[in-house]
N, C-alpha and C. Protein backbone atom coordinates (compact mmCIF):
# COMPACT_ATOMS: atom_id res chain seq x y z
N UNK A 1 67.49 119.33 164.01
CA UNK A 1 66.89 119.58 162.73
C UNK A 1 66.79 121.10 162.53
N UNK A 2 67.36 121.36 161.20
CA UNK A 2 67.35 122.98 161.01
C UNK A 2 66.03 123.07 159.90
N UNK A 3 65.16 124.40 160.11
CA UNK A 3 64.13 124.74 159.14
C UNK A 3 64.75 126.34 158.58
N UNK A 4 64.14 125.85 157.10
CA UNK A 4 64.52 127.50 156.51
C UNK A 4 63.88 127.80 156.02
N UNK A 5 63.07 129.30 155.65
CA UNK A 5 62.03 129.09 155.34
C UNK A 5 62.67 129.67 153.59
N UNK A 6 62.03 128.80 152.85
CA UNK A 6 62.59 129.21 151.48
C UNK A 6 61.68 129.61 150.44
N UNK A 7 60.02 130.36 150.82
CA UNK A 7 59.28 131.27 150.44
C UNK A 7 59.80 132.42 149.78
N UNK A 8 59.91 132.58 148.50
CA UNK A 8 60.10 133.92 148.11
C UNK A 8 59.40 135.07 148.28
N UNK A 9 60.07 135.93 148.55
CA UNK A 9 59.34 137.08 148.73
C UNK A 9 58.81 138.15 147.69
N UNK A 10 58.02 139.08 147.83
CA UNK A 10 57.70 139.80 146.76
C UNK A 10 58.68 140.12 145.39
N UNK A 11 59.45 139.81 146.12
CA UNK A 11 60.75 140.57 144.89
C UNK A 11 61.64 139.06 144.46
N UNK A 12 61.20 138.19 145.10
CA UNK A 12 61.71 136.76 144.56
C UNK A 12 63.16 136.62 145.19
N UNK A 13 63.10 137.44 146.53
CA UNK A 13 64.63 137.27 147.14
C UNK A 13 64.41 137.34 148.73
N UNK A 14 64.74 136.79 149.42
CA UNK A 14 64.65 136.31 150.99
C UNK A 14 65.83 137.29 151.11
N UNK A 15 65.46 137.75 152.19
CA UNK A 15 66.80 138.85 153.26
C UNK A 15 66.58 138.20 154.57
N UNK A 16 67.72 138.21 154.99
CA UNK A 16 68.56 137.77 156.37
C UNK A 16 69.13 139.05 156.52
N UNK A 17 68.92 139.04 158.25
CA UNK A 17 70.01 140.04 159.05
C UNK A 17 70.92 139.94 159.23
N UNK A 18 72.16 140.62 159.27
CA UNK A 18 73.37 140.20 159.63
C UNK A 18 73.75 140.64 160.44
N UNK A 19 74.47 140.01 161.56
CA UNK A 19 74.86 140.73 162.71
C UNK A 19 76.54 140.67 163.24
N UNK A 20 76.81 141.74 163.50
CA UNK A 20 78.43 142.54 163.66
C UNK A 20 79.00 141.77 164.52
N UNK A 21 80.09 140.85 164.34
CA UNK A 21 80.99 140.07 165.78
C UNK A 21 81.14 140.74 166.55
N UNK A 22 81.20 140.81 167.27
CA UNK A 22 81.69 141.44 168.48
C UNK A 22 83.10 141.15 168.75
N UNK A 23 84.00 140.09 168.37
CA UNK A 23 85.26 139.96 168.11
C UNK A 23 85.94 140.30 166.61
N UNK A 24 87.06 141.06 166.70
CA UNK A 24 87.07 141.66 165.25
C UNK A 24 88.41 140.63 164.98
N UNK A 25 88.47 140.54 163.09
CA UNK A 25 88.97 139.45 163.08
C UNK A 25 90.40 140.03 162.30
N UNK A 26 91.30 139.54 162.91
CA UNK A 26 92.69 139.76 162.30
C UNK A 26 93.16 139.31 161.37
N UNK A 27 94.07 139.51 159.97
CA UNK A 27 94.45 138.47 159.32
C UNK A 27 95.97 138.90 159.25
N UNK A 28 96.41 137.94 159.19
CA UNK A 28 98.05 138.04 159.39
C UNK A 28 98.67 138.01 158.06
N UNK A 29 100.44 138.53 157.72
CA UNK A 29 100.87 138.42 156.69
C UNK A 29 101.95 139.23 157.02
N UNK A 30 103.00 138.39 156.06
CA UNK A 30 104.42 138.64 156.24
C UNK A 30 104.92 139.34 155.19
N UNK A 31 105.91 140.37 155.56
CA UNK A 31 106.51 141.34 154.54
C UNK A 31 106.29 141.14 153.35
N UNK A 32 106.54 139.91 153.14
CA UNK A 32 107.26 139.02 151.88
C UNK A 32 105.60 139.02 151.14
N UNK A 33 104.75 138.67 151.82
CA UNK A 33 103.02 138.43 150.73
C UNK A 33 103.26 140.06 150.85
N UNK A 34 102.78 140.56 151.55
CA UNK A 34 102.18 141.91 151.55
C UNK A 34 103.13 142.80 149.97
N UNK A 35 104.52 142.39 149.99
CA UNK A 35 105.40 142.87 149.24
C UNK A 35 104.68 142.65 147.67
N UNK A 36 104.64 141.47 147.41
CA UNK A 36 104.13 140.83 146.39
C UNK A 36 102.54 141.13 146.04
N UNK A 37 101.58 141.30 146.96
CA UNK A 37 100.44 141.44 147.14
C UNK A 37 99.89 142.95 146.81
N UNK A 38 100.82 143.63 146.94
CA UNK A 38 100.52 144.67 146.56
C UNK A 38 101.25 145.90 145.72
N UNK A 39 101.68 144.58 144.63
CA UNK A 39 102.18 145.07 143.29
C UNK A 39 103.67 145.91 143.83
N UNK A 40 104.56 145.22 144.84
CA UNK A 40 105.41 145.51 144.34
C UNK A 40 106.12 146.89 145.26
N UNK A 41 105.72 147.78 146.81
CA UNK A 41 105.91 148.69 147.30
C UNK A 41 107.47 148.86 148.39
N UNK A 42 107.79 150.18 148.21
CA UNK A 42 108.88 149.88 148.54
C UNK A 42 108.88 149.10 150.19
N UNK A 43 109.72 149.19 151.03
CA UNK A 43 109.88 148.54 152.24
C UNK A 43 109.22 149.56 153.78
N UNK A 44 109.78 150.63 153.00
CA UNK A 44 108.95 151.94 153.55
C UNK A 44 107.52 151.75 153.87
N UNK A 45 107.05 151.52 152.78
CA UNK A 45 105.23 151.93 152.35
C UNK A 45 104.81 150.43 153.46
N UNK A 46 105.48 149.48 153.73
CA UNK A 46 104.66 148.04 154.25
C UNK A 46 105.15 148.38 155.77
N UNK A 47 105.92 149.39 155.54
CA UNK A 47 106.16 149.55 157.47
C UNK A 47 104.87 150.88 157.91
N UNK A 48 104.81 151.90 156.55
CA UNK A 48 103.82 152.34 156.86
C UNK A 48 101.97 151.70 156.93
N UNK A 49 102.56 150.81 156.23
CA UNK A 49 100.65 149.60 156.48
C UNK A 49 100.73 149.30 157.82
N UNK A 50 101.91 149.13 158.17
CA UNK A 50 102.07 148.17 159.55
C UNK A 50 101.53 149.14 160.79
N UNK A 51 102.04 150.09 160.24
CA UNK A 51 101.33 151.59 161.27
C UNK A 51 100.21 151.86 161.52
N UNK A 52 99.60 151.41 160.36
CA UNK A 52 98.11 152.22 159.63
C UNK A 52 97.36 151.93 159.90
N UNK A 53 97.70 150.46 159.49
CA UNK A 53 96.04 149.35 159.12
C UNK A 53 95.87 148.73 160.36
N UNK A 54 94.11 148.80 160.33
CA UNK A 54 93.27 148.36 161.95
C UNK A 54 93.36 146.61 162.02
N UNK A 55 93.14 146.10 160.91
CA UNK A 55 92.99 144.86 160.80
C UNK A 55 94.03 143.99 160.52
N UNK A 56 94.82 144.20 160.09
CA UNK A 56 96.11 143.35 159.74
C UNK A 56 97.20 143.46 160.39
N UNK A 57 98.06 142.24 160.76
CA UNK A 57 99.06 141.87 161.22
C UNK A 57 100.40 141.54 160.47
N UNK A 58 101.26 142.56 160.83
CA UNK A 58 102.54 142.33 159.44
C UNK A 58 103.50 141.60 160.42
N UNK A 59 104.01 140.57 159.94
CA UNK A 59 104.82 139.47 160.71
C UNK A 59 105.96 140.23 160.07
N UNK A 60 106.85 139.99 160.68
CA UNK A 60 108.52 140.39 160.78
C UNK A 60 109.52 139.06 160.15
N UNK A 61 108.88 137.66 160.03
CA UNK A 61 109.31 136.34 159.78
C UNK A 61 110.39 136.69 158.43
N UNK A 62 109.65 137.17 157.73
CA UNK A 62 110.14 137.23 156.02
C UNK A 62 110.29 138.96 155.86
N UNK A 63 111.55 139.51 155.94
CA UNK A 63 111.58 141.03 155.53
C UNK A 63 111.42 140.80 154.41
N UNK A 64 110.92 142.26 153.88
CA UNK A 64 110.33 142.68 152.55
C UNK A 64 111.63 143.29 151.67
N UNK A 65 111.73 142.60 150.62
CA UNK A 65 112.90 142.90 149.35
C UNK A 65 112.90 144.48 149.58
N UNK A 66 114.49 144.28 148.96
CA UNK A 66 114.70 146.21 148.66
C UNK A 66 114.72 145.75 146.98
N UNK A 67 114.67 147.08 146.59
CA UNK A 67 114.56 146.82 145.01
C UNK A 67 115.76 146.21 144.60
N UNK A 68 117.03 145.98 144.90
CA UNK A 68 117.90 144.69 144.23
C UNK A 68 117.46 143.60 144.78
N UNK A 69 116.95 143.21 145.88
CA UNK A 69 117.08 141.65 145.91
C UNK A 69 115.09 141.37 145.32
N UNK A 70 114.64 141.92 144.63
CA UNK A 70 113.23 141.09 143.99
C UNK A 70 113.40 141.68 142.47
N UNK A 71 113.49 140.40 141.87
CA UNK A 71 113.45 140.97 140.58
C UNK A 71 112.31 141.58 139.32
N UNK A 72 111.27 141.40 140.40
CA UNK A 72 109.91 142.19 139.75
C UNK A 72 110.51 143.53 139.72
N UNK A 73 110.71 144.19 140.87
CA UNK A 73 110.91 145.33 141.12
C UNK A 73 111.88 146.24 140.30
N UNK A 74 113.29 145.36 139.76
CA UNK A 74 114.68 145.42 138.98
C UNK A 74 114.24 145.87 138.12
N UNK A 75 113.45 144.84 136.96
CA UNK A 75 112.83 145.27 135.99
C UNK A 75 111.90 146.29 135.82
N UNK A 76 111.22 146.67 136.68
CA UNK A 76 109.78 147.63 136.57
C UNK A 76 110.53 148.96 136.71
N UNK A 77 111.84 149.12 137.94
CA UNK A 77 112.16 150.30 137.85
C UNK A 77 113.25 150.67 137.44
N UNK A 78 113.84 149.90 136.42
CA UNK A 78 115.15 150.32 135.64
C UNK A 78 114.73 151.26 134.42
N UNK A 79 115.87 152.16 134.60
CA UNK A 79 115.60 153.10 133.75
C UNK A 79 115.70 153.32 132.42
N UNK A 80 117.13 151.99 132.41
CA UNK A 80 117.46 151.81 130.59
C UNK A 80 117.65 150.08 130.84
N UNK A 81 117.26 149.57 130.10
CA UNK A 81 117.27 148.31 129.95
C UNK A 81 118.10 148.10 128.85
N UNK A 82 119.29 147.66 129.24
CA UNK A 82 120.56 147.37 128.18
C UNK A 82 120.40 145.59 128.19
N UNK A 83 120.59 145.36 126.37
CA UNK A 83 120.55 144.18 125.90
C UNK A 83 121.83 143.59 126.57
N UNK A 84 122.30 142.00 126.64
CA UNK A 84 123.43 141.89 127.03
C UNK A 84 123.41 140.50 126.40
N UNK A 85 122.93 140.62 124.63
CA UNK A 85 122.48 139.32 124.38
C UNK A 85 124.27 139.21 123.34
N UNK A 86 124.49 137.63 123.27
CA UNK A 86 125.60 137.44 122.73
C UNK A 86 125.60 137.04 121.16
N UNK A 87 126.63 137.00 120.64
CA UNK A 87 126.15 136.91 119.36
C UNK A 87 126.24 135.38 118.82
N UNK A 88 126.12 134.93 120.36
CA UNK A 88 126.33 133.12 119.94
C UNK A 88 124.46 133.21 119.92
N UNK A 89 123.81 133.68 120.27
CA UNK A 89 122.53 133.61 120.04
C UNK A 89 121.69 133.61 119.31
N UNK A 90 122.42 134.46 118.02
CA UNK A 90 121.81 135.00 116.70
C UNK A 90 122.88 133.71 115.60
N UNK A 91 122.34 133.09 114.62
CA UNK A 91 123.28 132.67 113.93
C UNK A 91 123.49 133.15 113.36
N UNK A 92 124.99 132.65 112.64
CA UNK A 92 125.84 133.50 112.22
C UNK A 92 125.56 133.06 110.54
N UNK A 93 126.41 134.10 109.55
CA UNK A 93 125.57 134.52 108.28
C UNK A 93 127.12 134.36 107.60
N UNK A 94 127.46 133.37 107.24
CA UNK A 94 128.78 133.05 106.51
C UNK A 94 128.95 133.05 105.38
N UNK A 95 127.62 132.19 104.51
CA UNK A 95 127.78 132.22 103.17
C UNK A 95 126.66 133.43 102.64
N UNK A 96 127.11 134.42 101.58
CA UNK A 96 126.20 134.96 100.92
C UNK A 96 124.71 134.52 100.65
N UNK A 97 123.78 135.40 100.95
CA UNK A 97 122.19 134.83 100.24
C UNK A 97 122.07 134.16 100.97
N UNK A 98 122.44 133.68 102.08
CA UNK A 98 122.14 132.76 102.99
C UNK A 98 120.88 133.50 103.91
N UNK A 99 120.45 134.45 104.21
CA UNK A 99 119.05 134.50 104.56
C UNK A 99 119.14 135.74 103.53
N UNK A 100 117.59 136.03 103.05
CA UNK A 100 117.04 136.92 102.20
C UNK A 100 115.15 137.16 102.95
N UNK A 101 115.63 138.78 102.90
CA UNK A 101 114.10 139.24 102.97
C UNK A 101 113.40 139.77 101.93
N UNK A 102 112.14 139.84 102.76
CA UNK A 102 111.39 140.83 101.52
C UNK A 102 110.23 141.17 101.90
N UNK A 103 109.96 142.41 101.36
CA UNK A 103 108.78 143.00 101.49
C UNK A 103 107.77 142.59 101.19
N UNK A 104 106.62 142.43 101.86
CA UNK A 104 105.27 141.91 100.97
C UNK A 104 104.47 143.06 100.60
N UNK A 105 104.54 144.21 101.34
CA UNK A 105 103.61 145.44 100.92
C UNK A 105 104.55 146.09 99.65
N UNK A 106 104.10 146.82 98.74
CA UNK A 106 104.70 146.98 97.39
C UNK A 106 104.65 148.56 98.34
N UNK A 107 105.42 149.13 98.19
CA UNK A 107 105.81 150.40 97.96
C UNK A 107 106.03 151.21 96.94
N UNK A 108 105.97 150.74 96.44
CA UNK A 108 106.04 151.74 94.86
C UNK A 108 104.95 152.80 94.81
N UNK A 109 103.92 152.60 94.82
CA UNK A 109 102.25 153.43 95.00
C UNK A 109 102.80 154.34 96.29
N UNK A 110 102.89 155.70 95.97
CA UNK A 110 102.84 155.87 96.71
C UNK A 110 101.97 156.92 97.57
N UNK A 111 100.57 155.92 97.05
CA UNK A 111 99.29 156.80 97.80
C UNK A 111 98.77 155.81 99.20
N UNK A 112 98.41 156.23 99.91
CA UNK A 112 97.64 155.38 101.24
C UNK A 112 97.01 154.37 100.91
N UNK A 113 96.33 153.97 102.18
CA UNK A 113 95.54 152.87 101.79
C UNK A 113 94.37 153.01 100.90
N UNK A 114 93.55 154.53 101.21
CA UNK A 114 92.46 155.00 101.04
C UNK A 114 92.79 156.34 99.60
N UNK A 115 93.66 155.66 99.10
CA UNK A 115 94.48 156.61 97.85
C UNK A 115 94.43 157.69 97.93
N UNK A 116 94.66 158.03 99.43
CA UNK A 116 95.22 159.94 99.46
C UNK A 116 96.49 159.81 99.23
N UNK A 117 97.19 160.80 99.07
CA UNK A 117 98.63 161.33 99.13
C UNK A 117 98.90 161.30 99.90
């Protein structure tokens, strides 16, 4: 049978001590989370965690993407992003007047919203 004592205290909050393991606790993780986990770093930077960090264990199971093989990375660090869309995508405009736009804001006025110049 466990007792607790559940008396509030002056301040309407019970404190407990906490006390330090004496075994420190490891958590493990493979290139591949750590890669993902931390938005994305090159292969470099997770060999330098592997160096660094007191608590964690970097498994070797799953190497960590170079920037061609993850395609988070492709996208985030390309420099020009060229369309490569076809024109079977867009339909095509054969007969005249066949789509028509139009403006809904009148342009003609041509003072602001707040009728400055």
């Amino acid at each position: 049978m466990v007792f607790e004592d559940t008396t509030p205290n002056s301040n309407g909050y019970n404190a407990y001590a906490a006390t330090k393991s004496s075994n420190p606790v490891y958590t493990q993780f493979t290139k591949l989370e750590l890669h993902q986990m931390l938005a994305h770093p090159s292969p470099k930077a997770i060999q330098h965690l592997k160096d660094s960090a007191v608590d964690i264990i970097v498994d070797s199971s799953e190497p960590c993407p170079c920037k061609i093989d993850c395609e988070t990375c492709m996208l985030a660090k390309a420099h020009k992003m060229v369309s490569r869309r076809t024109e079977g995508q867009e339909p095509a405009n054969d007969n005249p007047f066949d789509r028509i736009t139009y403006d809904l804001i009148d342009l003609c006025d041509r003072s602001a919203y707040n009728r400055d110049n």
